[in-house]
N, C-alpha and C. Protein backbone atom coordinates (compact mmCIF):
# COMPACT_ATOMS: atom_id res chain seq x y z
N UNK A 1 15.10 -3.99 9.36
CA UNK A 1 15.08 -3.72 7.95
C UNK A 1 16.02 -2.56 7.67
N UNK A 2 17.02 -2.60 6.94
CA UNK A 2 17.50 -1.62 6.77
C UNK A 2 17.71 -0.75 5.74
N UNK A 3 18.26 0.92 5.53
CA UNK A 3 17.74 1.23 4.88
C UNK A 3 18.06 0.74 3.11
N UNK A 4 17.65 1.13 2.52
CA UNK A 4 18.31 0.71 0.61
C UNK A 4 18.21 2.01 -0.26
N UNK A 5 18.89 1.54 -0.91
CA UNK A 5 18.44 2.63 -1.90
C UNK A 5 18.59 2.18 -3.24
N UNK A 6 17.64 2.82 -4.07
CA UNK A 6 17.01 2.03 -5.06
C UNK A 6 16.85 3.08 -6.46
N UNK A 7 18.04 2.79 -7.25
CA UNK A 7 18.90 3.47 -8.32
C UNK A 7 18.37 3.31 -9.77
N UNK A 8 18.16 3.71 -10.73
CA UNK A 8 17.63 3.33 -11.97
C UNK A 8 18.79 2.52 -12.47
N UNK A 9 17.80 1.53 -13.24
CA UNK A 9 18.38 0.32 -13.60
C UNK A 9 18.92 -0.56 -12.69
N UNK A 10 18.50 -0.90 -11.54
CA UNK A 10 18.69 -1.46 -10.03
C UNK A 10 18.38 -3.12 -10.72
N UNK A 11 19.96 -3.86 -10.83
CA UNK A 11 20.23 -5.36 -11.11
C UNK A 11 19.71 -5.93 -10.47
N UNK A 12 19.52 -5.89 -9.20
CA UNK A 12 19.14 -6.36 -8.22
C UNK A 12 17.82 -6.86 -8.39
N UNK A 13 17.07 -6.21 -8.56
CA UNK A 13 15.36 -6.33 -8.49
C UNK A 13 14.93 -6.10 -10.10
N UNK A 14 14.66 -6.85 -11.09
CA UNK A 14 14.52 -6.52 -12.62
C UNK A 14 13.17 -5.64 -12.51
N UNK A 15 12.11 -6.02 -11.72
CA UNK A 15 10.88 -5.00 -11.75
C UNK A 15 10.94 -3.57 -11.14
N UNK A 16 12.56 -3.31 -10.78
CA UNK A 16 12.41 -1.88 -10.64
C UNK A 16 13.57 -1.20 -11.53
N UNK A 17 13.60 -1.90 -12.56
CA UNK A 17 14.58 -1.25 -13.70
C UNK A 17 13.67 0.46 -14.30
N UNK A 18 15.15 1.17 -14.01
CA UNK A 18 14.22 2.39 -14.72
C UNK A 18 13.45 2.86 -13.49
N UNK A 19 13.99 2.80 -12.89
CA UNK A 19 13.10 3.28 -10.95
C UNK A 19 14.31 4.91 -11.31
N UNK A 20 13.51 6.02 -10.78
CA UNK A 20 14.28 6.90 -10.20
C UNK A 20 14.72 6.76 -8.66
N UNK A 21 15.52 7.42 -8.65
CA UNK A 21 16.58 7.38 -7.60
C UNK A 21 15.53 7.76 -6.11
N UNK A 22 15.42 7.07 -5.06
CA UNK A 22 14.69 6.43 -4.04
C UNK A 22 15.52 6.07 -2.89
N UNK A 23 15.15 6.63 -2.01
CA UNK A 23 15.34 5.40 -0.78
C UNK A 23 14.09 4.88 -0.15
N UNK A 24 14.31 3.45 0.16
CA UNK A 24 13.62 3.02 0.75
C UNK A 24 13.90 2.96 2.37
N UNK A 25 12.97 3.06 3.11
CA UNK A 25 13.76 2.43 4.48
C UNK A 25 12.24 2.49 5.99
N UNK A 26 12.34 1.72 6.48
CA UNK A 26 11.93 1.69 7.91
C UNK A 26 10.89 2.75 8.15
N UNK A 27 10.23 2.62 8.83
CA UNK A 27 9.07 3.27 9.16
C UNK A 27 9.94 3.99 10.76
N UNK A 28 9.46 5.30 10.92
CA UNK A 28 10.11 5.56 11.95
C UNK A 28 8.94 6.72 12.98
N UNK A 29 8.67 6.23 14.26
CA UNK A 29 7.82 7.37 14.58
C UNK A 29 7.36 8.34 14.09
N UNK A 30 7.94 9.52 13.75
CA UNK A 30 7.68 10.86 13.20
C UNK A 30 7.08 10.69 12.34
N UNK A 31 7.15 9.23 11.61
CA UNK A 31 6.35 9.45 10.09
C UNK A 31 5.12 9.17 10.07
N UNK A 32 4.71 8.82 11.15
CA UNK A 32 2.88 9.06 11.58
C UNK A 32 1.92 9.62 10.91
N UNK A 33 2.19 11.29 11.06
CA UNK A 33 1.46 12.17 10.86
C UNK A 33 1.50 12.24 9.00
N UNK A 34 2.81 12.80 8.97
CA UNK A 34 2.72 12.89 7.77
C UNK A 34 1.98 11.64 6.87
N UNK A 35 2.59 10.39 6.77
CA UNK A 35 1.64 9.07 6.37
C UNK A 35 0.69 9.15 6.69
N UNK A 36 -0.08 9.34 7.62
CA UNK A 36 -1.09 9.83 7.79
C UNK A 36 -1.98 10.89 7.13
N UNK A 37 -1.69 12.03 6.51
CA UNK A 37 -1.87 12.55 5.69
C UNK A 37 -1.82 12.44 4.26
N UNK A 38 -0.73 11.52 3.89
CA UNK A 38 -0.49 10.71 3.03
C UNK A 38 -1.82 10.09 2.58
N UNK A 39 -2.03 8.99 3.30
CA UNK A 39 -2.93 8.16 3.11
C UNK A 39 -4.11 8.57 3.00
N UNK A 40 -4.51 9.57 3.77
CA UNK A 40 -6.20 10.58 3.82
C UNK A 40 -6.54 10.94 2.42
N UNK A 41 -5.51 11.68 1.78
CA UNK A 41 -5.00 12.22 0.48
C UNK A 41 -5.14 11.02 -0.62
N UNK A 42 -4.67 10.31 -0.51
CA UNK A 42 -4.45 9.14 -1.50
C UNK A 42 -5.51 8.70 -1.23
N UNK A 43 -6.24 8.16 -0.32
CA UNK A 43 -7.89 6.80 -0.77
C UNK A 43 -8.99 8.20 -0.22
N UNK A 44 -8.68 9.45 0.26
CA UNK A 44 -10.03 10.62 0.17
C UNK A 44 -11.09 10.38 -0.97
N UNK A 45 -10.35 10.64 -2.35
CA UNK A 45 -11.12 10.98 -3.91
C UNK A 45 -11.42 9.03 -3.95
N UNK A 46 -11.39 8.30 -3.58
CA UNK A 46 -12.05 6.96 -3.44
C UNK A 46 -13.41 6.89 -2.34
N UNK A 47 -13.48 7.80 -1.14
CA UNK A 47 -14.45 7.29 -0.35
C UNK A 47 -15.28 8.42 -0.28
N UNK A 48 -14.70 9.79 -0.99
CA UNK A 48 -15.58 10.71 -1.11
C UNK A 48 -16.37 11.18 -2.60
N UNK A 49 -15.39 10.38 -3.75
CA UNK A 49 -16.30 10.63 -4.80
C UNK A 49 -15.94 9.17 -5.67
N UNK A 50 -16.02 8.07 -5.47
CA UNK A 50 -16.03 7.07 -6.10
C UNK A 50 -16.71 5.94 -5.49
N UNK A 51 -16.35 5.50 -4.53
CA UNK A 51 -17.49 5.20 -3.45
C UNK A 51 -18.72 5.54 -3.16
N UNK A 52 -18.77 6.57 -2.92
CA UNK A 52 -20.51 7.22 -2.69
C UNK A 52 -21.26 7.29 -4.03
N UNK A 53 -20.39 8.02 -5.31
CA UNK A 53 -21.16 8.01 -6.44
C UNK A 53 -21.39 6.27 -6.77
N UNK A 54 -21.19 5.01 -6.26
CA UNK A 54 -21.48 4.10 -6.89
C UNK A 54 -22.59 3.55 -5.98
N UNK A 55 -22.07 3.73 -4.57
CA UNK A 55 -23.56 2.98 -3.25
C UNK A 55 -24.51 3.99 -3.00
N UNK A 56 -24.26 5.30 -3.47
CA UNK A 56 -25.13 6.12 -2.51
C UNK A 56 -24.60 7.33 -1.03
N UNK A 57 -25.57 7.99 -0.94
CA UNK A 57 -24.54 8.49 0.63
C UNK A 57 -24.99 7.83 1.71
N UNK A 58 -26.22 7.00 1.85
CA UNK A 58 -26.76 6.29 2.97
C UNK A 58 -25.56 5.11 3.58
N UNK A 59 -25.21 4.48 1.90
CA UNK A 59 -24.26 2.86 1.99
C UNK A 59 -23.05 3.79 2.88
N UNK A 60 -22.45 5.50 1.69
CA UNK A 60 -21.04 5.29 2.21
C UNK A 60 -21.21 6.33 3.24
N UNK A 61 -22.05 6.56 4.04
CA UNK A 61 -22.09 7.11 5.36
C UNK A 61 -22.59 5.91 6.58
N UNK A 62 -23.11 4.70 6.10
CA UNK A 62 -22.36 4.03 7.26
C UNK A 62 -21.42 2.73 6.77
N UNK A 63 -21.10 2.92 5.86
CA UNK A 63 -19.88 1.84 5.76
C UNK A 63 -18.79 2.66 5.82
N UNK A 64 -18.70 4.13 5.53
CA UNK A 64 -17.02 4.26 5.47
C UNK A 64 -17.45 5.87 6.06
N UNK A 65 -18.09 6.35 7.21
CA UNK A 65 -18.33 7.56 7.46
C UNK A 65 -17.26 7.99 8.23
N UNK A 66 -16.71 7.31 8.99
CA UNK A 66 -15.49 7.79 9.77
C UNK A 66 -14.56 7.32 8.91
N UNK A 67 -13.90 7.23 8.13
CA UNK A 67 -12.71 6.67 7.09
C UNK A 67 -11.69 7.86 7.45
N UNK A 68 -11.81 9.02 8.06
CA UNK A 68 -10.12 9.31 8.37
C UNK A 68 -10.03 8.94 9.40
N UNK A 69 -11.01 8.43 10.74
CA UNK A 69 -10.54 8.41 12.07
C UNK A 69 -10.29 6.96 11.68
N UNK A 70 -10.85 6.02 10.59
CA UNK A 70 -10.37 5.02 11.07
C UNK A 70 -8.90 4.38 10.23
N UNK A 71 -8.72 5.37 9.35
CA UNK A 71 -7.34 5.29 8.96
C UNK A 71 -6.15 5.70 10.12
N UNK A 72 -6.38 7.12 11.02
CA UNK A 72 -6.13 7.31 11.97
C UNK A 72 -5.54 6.05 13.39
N UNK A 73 -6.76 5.49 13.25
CA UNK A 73 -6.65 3.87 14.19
C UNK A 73 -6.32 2.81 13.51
N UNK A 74 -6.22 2.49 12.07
CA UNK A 74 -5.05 1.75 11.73
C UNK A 74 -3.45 2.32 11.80
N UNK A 75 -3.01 3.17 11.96
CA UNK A 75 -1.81 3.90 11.87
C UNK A 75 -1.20 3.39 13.28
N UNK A 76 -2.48 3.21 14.41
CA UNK A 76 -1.49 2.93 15.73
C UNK A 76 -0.87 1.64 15.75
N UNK A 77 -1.14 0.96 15.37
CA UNK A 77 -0.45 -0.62 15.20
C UNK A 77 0.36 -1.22 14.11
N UNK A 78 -0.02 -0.10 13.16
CA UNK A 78 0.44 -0.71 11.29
C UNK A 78 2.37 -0.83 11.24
N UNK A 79 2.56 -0.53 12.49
CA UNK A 79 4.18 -1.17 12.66
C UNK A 79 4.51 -1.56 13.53
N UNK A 80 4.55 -2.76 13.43
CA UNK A 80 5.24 -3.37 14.70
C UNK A 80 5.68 -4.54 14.81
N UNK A 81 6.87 -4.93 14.45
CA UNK A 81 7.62 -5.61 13.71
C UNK A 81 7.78 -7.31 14.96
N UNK A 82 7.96 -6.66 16.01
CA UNK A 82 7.80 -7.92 17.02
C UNK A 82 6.77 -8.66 16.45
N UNK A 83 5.64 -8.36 16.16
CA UNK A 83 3.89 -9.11 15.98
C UNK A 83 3.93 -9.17 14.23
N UNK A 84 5.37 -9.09 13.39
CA UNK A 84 5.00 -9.30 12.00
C UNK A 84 4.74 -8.22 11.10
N UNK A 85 4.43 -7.13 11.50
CA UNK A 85 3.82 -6.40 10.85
C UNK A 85 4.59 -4.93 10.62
N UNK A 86 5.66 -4.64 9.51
CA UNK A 86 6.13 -4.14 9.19
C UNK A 86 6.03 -2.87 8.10
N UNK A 87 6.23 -1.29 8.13
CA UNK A 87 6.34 -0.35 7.14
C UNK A 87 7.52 -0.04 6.65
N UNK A 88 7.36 0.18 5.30
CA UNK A 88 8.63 1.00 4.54
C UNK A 88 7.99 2.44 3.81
N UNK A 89 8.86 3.06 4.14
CA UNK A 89 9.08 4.78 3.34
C UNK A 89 9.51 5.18 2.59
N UNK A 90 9.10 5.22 1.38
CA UNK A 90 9.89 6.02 0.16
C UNK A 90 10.42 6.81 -0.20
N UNK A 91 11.37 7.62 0.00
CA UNK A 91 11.38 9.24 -0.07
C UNK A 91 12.62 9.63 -0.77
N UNK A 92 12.84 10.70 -1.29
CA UNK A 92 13.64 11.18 -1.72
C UNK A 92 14.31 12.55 -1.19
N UNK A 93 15.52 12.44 -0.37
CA UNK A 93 15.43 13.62 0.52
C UNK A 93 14.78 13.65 1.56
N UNK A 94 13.93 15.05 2.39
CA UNK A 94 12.86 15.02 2.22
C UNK A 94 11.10 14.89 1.99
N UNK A 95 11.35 14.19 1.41
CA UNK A 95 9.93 14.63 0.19
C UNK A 95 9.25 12.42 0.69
N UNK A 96 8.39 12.98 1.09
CA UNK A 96 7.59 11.38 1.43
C UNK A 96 6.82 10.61 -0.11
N UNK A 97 7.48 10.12 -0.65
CA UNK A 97 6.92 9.15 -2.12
C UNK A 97 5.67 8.66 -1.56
N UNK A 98 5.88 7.59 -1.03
CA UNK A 98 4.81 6.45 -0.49
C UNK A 98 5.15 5.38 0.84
N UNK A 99 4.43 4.81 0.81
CA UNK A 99 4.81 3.84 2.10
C UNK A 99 3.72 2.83 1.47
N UNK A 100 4.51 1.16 2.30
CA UNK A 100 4.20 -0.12 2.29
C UNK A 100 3.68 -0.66 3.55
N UNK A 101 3.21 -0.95 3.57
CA UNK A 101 2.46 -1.97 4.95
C UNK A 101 1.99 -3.18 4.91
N UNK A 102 2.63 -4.06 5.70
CA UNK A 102 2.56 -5.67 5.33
C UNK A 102 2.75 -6.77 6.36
N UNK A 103 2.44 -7.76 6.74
CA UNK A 103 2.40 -8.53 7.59
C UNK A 103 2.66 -10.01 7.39
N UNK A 104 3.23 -10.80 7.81
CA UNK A 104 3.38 -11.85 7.99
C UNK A 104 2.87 -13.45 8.82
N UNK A 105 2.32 -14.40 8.40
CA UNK A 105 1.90 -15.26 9.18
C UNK A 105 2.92 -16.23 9.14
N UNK A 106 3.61 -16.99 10.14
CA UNK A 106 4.82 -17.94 9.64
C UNK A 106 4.19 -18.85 9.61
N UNK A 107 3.52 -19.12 10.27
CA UNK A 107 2.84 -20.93 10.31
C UNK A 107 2.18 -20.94 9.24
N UNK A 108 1.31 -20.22 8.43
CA UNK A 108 0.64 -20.29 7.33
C UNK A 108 2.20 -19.61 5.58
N UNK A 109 3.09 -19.55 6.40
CA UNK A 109 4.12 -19.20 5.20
C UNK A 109 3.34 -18.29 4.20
N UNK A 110 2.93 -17.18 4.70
CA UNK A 110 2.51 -16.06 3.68
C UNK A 110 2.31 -14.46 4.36
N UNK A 111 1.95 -13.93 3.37
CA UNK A 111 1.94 -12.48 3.82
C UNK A 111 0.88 -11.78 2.74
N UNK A 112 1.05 -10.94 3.51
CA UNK A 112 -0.05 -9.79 3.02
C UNK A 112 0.13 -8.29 2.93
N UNK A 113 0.08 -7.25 1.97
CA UNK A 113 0.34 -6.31 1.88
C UNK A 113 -1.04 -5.07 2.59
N UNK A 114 -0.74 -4.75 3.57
CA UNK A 114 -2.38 -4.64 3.93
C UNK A 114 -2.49 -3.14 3.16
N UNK A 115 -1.54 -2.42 3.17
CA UNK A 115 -1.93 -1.26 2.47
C UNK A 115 -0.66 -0.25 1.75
N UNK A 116 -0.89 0.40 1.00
CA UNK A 116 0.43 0.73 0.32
C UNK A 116 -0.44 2.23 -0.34
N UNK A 117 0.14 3.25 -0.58
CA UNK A 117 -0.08 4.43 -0.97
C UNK A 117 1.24 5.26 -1.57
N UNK A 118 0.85 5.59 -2.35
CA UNK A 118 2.05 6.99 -3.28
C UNK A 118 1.52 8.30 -3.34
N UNK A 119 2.26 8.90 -3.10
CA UNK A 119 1.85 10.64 -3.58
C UNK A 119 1.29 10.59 -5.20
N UNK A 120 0.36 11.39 -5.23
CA UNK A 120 -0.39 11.56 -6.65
C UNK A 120 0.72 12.14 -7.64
N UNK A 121 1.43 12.95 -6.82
CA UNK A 121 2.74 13.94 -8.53
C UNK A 121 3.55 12.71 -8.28
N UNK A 122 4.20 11.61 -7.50
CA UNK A 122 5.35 10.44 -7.64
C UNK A 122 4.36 9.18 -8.77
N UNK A 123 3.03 9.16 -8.62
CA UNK A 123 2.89 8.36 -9.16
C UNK A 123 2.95 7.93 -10.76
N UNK A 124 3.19 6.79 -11.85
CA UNK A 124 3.79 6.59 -12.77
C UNK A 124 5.21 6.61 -12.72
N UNK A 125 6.02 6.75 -11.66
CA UNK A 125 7.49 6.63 -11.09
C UNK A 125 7.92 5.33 -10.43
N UNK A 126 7.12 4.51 -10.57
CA UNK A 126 7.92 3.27 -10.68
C UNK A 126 8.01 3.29 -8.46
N UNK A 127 7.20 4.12 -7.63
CA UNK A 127 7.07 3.88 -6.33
C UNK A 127 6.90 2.63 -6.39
N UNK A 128 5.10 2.56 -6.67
CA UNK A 128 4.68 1.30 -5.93
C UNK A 128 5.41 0.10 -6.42
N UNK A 129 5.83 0.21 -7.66
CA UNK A 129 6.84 -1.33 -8.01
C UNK A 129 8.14 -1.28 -7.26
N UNK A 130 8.67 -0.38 -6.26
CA UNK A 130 10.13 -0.16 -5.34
C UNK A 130 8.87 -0.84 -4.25
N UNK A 131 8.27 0.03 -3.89
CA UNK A 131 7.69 -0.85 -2.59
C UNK A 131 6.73 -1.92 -2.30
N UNK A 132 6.19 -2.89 -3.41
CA UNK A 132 5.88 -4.00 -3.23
C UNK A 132 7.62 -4.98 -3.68
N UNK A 133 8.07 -4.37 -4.49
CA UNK A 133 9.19 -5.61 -4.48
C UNK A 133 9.99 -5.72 -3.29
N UNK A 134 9.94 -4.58 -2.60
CA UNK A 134 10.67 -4.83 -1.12
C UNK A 134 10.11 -4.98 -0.17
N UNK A 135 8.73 -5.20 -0.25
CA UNK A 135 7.67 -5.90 0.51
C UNK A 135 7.74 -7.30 0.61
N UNK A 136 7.76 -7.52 -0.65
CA UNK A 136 7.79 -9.23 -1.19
C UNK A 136 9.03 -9.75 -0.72
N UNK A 137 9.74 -9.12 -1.20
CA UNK A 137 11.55 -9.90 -0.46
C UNK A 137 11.65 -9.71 1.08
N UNK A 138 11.15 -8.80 1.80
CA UNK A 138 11.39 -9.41 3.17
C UNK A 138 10.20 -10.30 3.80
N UNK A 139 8.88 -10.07 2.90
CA UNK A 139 7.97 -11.33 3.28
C UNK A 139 8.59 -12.79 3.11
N UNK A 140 9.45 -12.59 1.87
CA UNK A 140 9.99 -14.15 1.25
C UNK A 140 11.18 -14.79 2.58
N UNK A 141 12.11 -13.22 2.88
CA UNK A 141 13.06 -13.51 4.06
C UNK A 141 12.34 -13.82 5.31
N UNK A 142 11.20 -13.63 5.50
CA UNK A 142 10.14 -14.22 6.69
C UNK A 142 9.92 -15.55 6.22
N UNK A 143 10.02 -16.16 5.51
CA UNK A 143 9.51 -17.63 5.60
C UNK A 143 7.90 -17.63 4.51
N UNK A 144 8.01 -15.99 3.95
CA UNK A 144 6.16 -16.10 3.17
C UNK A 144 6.68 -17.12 2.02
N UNK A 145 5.82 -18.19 1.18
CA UNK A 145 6.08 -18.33 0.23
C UNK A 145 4.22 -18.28 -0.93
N UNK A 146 3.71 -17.06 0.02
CA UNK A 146 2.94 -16.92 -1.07
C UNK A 146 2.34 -15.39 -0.46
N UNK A 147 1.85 -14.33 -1.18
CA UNK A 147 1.40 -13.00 -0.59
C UNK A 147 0.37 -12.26 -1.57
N UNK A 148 -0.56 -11.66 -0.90
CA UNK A 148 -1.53 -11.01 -1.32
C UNK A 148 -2.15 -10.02 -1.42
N UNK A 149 -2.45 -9.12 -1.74
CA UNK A 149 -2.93 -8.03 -1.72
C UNK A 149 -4.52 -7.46 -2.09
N UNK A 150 -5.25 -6.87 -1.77
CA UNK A 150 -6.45 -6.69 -1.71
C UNK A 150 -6.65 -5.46 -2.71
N UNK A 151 -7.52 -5.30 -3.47
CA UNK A 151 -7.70 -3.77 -3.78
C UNK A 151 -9.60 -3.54 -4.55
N UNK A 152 -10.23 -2.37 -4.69
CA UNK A 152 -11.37 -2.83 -5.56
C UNK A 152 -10.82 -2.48 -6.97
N UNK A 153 -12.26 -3.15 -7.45
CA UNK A 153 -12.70 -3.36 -9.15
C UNK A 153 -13.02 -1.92 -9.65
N UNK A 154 -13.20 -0.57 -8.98
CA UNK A 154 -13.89 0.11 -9.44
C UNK A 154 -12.59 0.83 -10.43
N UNK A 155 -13.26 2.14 -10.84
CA UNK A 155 -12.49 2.94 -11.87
C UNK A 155 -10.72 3.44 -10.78
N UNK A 156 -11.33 3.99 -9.79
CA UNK A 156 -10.31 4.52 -8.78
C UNK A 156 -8.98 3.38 -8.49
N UNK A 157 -9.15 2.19 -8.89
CA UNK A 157 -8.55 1.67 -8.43
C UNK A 157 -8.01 0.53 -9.68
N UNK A 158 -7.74 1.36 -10.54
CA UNK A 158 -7.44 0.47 -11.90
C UNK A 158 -5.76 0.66 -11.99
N UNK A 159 -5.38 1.73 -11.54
CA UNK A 159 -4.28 2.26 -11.79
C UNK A 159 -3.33 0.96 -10.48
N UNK A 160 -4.13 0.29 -9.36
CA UNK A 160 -3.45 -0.57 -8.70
C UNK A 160 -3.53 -1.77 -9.20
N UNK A 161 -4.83 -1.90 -10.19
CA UNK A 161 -4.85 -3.32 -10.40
C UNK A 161 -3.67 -3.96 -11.73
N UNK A 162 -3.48 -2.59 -12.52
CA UNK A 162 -2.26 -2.69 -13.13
C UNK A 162 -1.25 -2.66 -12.79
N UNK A 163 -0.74 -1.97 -11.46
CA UNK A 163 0.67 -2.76 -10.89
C UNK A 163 1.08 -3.96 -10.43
N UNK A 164 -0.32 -4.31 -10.03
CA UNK A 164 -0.10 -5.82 -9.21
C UNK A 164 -0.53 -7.05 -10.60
N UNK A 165 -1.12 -6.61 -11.67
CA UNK A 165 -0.63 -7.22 -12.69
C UNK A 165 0.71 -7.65 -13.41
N UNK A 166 1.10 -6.26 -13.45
CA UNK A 166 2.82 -5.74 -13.75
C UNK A 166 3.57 -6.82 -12.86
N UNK A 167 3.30 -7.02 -11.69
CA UNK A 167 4.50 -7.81 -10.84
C UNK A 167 3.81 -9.25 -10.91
N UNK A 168 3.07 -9.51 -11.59
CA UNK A 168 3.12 -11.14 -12.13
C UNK A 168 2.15 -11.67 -10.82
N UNK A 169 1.15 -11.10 -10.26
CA UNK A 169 0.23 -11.22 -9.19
C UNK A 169 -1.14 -12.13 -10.20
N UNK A 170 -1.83 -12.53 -9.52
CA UNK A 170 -3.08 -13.33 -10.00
C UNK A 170 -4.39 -12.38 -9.30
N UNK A 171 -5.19 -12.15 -10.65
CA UNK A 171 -6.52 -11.28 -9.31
C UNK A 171 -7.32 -12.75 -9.55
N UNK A 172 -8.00 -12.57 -8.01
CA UNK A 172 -9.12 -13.87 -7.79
C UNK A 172 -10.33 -12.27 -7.97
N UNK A 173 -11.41 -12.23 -9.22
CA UNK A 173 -12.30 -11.35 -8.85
C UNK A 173 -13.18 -11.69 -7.58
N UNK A 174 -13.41 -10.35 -6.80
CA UNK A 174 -14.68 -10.75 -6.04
C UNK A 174 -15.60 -9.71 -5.95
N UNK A 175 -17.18 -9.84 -5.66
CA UNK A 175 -17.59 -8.76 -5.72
C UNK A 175 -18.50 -8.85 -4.43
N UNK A 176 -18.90 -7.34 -3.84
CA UNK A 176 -19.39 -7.41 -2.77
C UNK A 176 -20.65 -6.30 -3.12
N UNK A 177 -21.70 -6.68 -2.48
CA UNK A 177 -22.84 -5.94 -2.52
C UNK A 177 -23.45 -5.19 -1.52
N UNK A 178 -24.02 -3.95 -2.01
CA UNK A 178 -24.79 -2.97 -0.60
C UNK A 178 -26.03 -2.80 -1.44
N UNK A 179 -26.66 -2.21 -0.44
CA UNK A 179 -28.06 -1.77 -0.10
C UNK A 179 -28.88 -0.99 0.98
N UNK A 180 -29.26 0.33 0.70
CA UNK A 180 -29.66 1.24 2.15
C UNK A 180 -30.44 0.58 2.31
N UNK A 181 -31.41 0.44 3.29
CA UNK A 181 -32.24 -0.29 3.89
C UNK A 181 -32.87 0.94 3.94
C-alpha cells in the first residue's frame, strides 16, 4: 500500500472533498504504541462511562474489564497483510490523526473494517471519511465487492453512525442484551 496524500478538494475520491491536507499511508512498527494509545483514548469514555452507565459495573466488569489489555492483544496481529489484514495512518507531519483496520476474505469477495479511530481535536476533519474511503478502495482492489463495519446504537457512538451513513453504508439494526446474574 503505498503512501497518498490526501489534499482538499481531492478529485479523486468525491467523499473526501474539503479533506484537510493528510497523509495517508501504511502501518509501520513503531506505530504500535502510539495507536495504541490512540485507541485506549478514543473507545476509554465508551467502556468507562457509557457502557457501564447503561449495563451496570457487574455487566461491564466482566464483559469489557480488561478492555486495554485486550485492545493491547488485538494490536499484535491487526497488520498483517500476508493473512489480509491491513492498517493505514493518518497523520500530518508528525501528529497521528487516526488509523484504519480492515481485512479481507477473497472467496467470500468482501471485507470488513474491524476498527478505525481519530484523535478527539482531528475529529469533524473529514479523518474518518480519508480513512474508510481508502479502506474501501483497496478492499475493492482485493477482489471485496461488498464491506462492513460494526459499531453500537448508543449515544457514544452516534458521531460513527453518521459517517458510515455519510458514505452511503446501510445499518442492519441489532441489539444485544445483558444481565448480572
Amino acid at each position: 500500500m503505498p503512501d497518498l496524500s490526501i489534499r482538499s478538494g481531492c478529485s479523486a475520491h468525491p467523499q473526501t472533498e474539503g479533506i484537510d491536507v493528510m497523509n495517508l499511508r501504511p502501518f509501520r512498527s513503531p506505530d504500535r504504541e502510539p495507536l495504541l494509545e490512540l485507541t485506549i483514548a478514543t473507545f476509554g469514555p465508551f467502556y468507562e462511562e457509557s457502557f457501564r452507565s447503561i449495563v451496570g459495573d457487574a455487566v461491564a466488569a466482566n464483559q469489557h474489564g480488561t478492555w486495554r489489555a485486550d485492545y493491547r492483544d488485538m494490536w499484535v496481529g491487526l497488520h498483517d497483510p500476508r493473512n489480509g489484514r491491513h492498517v493505514v495512518v493518518a497523520e500530518d507531519g508528525d501528529t497521528l490523526l487516526g488509523f484504519a483496520a480492515w481485512r479481507t476474505d477473497p472467496e467470500k469477495r468482501s471485507g470488513e473494517i474491524d476498527i478505525i479511530a481519530v484523535a478527539v481535536e482531528q475529529r469533524r476533519h473529514h479523518v474518518g471519511t480519508a480513512l474508510c474511503t481508502h479502506a474501501f478502495a483497496a478492499m475493492r482492489h482485493a477482489g471485496a465487492e461488498v464491506v462492513s463495519i460494526g459499531t453500537g446504537g448508543d449515544g457514544f457512538h452516534a458521531s460513527a453512525r453518521a459517517l458510515y451513513d455519510s458514505l452511503g453504508m446501510t445499518a442492519l439494526p441489532l441489539v444485544r442484551y445483558y444481565l448480572a446474574l
